[in-house]
N, C-alpha and C. Protein backbone atom coordinates (compact mmCIF):
# COMPACT_ATOMS: atom_id res chain seq x y z
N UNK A 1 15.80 -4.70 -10.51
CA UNK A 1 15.32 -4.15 -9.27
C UNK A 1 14.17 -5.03 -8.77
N UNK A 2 14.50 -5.49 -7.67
CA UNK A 2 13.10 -6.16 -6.62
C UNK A 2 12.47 -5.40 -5.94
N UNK A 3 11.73 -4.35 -6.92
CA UNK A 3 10.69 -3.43 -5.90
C UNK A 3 10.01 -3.71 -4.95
N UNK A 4 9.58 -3.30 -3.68
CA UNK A 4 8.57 -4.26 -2.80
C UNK A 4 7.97 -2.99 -2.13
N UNK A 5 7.98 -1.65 -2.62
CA UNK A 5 6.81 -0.61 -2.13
C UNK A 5 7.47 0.46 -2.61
N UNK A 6 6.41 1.22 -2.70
CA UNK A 6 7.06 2.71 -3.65
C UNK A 6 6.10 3.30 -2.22
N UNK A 7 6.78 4.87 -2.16
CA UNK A 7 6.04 5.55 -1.63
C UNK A 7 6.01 7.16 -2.05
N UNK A 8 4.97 8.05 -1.78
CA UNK A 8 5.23 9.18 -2.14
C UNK A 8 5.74 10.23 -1.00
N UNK A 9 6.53 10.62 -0.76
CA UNK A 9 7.29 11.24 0.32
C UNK A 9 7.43 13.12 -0.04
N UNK A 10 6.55 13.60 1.01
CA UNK A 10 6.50 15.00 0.71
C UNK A 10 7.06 15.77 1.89
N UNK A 11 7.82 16.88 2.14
CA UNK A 11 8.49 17.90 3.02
C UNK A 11 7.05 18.61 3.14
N UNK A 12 6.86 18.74 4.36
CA UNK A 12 6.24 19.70 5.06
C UNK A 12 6.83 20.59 6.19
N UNK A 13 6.66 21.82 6.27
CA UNK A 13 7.30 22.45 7.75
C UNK A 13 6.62 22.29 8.83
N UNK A 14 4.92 21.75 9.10
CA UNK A 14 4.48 21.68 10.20
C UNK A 14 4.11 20.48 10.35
N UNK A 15 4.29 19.57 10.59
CA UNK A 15 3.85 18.48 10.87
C UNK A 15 2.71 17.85 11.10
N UNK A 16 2.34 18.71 12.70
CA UNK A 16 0.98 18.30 13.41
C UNK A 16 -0.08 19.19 12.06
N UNK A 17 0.30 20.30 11.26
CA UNK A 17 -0.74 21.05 10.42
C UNK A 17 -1.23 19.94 9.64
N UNK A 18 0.27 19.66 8.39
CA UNK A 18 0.09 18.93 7.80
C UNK A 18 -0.76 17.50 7.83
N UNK A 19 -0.51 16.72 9.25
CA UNK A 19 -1.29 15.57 9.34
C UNK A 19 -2.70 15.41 9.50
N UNK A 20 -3.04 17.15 9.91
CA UNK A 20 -4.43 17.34 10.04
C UNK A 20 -5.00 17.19 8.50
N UNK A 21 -4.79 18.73 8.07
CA UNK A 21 -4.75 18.62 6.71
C UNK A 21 -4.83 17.26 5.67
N UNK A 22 -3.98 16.79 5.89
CA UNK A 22 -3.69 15.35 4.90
C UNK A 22 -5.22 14.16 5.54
N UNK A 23 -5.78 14.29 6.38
CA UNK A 23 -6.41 13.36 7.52
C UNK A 23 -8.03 13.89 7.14
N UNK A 24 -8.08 14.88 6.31
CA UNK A 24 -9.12 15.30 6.21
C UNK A 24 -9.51 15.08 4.83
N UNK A 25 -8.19 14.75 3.81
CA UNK A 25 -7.74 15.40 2.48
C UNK A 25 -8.10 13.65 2.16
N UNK A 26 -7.44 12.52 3.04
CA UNK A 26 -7.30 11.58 3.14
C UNK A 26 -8.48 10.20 3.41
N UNK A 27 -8.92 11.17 4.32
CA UNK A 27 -10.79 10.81 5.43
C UNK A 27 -9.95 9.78 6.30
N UNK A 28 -8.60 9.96 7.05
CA UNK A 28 -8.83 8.94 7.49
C UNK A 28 -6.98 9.55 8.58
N UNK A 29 -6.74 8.93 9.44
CA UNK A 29 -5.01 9.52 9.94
C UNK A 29 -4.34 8.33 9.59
N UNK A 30 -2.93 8.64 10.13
CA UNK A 30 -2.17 7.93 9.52
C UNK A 30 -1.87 6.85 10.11
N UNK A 31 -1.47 5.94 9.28
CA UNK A 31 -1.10 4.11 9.85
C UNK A 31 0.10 4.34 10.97
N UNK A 32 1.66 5.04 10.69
CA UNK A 32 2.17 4.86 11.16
C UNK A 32 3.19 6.04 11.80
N UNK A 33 4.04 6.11 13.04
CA UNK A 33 4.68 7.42 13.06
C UNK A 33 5.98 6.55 13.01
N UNK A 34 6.73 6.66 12.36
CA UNK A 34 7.72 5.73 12.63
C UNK A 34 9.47 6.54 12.82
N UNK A 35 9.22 7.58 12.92
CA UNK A 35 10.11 8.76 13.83
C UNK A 35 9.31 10.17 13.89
N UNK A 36 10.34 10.93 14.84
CA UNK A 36 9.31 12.16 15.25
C UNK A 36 8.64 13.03 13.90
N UNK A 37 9.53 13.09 12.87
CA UNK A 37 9.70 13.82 12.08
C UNK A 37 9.09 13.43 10.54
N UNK A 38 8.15 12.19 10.65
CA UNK A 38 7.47 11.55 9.85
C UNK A 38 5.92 10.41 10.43
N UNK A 39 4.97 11.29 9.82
CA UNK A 39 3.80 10.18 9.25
C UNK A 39 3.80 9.39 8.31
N UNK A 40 3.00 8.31 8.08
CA UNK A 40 2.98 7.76 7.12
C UNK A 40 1.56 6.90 6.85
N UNK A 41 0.74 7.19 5.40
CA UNK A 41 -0.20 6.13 5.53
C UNK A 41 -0.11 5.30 4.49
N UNK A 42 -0.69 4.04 4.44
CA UNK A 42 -0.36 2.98 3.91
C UNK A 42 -2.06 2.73 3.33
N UNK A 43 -1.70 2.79 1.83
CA UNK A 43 -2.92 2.54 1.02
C UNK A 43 -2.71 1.07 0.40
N UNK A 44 -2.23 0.39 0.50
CA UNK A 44 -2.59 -0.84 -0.26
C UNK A 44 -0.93 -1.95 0.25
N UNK A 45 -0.50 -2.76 0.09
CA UNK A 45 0.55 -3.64 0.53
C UNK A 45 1.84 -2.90 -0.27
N UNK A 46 1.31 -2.57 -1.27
CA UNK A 46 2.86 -1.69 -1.91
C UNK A 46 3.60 -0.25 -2.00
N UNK A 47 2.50 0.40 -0.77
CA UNK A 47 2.90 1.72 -1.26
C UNK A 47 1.79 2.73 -0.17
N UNK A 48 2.49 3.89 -0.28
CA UNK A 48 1.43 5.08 0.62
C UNK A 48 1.95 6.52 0.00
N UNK A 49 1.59 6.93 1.54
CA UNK A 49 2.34 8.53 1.38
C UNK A 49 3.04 8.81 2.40
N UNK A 50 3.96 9.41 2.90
CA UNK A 50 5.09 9.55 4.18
C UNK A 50 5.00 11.32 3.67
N UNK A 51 5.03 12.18 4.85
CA UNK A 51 4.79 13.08 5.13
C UNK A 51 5.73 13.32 6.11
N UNK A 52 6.94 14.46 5.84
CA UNK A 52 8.01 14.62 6.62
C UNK A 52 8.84 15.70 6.73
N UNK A 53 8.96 16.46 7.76
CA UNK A 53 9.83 17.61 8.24
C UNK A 53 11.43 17.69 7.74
N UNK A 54 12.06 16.72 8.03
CA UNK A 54 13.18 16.88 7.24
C UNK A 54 13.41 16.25 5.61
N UNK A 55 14.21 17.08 5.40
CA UNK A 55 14.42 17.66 4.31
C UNK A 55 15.61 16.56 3.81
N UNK A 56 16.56 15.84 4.53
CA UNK A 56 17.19 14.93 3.97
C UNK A 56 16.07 13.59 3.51
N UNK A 57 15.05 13.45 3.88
CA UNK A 57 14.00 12.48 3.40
C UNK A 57 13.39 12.72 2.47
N UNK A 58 12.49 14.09 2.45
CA UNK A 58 11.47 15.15 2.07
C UNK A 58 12.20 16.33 0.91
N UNK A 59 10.89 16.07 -0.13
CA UNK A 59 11.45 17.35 -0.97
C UNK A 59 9.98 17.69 -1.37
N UNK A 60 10.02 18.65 -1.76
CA UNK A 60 8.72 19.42 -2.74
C UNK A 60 7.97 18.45 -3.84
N UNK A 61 6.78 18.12 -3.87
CA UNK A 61 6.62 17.29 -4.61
C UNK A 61 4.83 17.24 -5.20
N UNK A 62 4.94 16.05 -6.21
CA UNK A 62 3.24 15.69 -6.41
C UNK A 62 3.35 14.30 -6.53
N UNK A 63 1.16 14.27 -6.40
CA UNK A 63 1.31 13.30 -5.84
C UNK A 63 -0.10 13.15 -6.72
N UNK A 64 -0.50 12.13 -7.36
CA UNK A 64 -1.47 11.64 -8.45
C UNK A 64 -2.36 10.53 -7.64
N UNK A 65 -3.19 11.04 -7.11
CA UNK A 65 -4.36 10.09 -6.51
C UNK A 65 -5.73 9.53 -7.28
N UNK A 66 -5.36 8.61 -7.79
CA UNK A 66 -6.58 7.95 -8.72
C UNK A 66 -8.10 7.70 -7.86
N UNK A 67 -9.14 8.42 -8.23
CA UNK A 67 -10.24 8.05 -7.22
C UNK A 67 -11.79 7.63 -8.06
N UNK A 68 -12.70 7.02 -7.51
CA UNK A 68 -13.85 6.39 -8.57
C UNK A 68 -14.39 7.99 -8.63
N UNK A 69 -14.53 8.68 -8.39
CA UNK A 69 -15.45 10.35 -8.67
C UNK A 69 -14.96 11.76 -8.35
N UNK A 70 -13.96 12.37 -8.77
CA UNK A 70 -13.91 13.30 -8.50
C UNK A 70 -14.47 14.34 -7.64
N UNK A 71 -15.73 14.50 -8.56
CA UNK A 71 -16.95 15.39 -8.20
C UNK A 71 -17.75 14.87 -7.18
N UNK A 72 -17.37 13.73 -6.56
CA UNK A 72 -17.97 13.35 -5.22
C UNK A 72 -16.59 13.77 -4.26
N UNK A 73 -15.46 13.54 -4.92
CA UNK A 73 -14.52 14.10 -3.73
C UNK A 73 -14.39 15.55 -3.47
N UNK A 74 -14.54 16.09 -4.20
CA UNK A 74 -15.03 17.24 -4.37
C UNK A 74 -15.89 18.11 -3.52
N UNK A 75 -16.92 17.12 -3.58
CA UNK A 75 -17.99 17.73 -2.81
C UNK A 75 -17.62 17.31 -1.34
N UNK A 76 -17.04 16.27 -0.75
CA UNK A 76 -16.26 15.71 0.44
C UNK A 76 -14.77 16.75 0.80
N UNK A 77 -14.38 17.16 -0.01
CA UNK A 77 -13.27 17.98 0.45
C UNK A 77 -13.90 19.22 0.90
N UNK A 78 -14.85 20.06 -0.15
CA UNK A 78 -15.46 21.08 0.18
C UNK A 78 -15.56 21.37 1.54
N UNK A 79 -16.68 19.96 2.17
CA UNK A 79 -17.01 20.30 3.00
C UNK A 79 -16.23 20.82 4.28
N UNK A 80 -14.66 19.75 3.88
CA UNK A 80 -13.72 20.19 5.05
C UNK A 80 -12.48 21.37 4.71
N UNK A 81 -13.22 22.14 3.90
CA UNK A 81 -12.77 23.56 3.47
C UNK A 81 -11.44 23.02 2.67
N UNK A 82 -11.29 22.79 2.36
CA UNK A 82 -9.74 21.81 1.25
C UNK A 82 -10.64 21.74 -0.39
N UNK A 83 -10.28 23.09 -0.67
CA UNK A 83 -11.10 23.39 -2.63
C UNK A 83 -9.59 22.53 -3.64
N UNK A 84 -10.56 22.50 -4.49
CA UNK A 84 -10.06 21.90 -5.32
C UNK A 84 -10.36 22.74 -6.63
N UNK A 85 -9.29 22.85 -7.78
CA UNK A 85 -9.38 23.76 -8.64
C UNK A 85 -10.57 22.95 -9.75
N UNK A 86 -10.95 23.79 -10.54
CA UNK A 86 -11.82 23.43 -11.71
C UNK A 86 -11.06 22.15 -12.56
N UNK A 87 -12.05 21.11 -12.94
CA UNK A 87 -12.50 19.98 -13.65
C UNK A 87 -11.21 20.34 -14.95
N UNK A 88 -10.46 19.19 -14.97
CA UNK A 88 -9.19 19.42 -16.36
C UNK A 88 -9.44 18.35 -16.74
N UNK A 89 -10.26 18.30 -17.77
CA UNK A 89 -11.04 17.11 -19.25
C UNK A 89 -9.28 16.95 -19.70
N UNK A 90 -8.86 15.76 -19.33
CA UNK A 90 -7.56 14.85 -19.86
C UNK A 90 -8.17 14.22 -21.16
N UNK A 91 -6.94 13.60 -21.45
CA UNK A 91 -7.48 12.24 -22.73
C UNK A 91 -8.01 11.49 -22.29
N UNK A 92 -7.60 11.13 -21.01
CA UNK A 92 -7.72 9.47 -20.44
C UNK A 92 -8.78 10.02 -18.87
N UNK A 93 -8.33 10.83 -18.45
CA UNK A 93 -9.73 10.83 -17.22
C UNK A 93 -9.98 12.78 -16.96
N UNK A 94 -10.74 12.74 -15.97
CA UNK A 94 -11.28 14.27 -15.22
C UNK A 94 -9.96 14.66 -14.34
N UNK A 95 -9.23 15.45 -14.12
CA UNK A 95 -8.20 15.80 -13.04
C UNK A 95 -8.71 16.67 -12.38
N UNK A 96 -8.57 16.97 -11.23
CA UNK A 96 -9.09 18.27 -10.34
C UNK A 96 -7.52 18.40 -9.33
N UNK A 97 -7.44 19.53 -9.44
CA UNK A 97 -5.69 19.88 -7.79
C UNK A 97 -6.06 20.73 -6.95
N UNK A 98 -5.22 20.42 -6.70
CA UNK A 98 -5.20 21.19 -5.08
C UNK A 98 -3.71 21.66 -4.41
N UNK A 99 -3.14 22.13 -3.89
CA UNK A 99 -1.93 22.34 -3.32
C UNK A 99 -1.96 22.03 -1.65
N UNK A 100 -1.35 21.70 -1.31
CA UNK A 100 -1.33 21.52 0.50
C UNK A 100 -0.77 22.70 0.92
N UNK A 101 -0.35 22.79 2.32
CA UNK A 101 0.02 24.13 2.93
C UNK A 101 1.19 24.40 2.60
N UNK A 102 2.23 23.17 2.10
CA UNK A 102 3.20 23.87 1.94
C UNK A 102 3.94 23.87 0.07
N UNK A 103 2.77 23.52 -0.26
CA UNK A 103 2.84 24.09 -2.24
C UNK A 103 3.08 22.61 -2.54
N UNK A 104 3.22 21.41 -2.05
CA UNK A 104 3.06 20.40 -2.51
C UNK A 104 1.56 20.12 -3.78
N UNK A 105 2.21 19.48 -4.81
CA UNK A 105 0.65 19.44 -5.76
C UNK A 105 0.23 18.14 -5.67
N UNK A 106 -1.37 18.48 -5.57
CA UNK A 106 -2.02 17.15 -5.40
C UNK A 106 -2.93 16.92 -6.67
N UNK A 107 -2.82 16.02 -7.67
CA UNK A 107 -4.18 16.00 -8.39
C UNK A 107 -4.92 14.37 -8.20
N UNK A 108 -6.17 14.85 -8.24
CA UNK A 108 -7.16 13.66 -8.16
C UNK A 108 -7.55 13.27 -9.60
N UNK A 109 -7.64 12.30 -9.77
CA UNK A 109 -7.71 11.54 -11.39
C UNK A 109 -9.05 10.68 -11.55
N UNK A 110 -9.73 10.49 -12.03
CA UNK A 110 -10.85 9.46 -12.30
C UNK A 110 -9.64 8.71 -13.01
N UNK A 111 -10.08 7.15 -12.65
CA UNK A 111 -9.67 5.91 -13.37
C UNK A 111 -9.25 6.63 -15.02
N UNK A 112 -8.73 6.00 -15.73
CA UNK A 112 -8.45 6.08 -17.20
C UNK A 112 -9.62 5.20 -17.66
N UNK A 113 -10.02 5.84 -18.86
CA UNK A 113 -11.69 5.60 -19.68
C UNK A 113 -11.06 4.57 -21.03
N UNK A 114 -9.82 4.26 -21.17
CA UNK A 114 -9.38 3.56 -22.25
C UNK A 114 -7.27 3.29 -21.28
N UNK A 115 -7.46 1.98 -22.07
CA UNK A 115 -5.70 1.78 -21.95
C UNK A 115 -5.13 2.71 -22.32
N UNK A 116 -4.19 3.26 -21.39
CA UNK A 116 -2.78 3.92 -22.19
C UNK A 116 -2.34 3.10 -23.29
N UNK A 117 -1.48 3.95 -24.00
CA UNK A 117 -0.72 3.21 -25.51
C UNK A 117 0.71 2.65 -24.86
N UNK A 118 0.86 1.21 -25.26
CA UNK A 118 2.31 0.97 -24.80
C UNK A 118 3.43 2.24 -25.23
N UNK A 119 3.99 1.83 -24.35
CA UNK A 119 5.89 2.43 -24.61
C UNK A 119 6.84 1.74 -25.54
């Protein structure tokens, strides 16, 4: 396989809710609309998140956002009323979740504090 972008693709029923939501969740809107029935933002050259009404694209899903502080995003989500559940001490980092409006799971990760073990 010649991968050249992964993305995380979640079903939402409201769209305009969701993009708010996600824009706040995110600090930022989205790069691209590239049909009626999909946003999309683009975090780095290989990859984002696509946010989408139909359901032949879109399914129920999670979505693992690695960030330098939790407890600073935390305190940044707060403010835009988007809680985040209590601090989950992993092996490897802090997790905190959240669900979006439409039960999609979100968890935020601090970096990993040691290598994973190969496979």
């Amino acid at each position: 396989m010649d991968l050249q972008r992964i993305y995380t693709v979640l079903l939402t029923t409201d769209l305009a809710a969701a993009e708010l939501w996600y824009t706040k969740l995110l600090g930022r809107g989205p790069d691209f609309r590239p049909m009626a029935s999909m946003v999309q933002w683009e975090f780095f050259d290989q990859g984002g998140v696509v946010l989408s009404t139909d359901s032949v694209i879109a399914d129920r899903g999670v979505v693992f956002l690695v960030v330098d502080d939790v407890a600073a995003e935390r305190r940044r989500l707060n403010d835009l009323g988007i809680v985040l559940g209590d601090d989950i001490e992993g092996d490897y980092s802090t997790l905190a979740q959240v669900r979006d409006p439409d039960g999609n799971l979100l968890t935020l990760a601090t970096p990993p504090s040691r290598p994973y073990p190969p496979a």
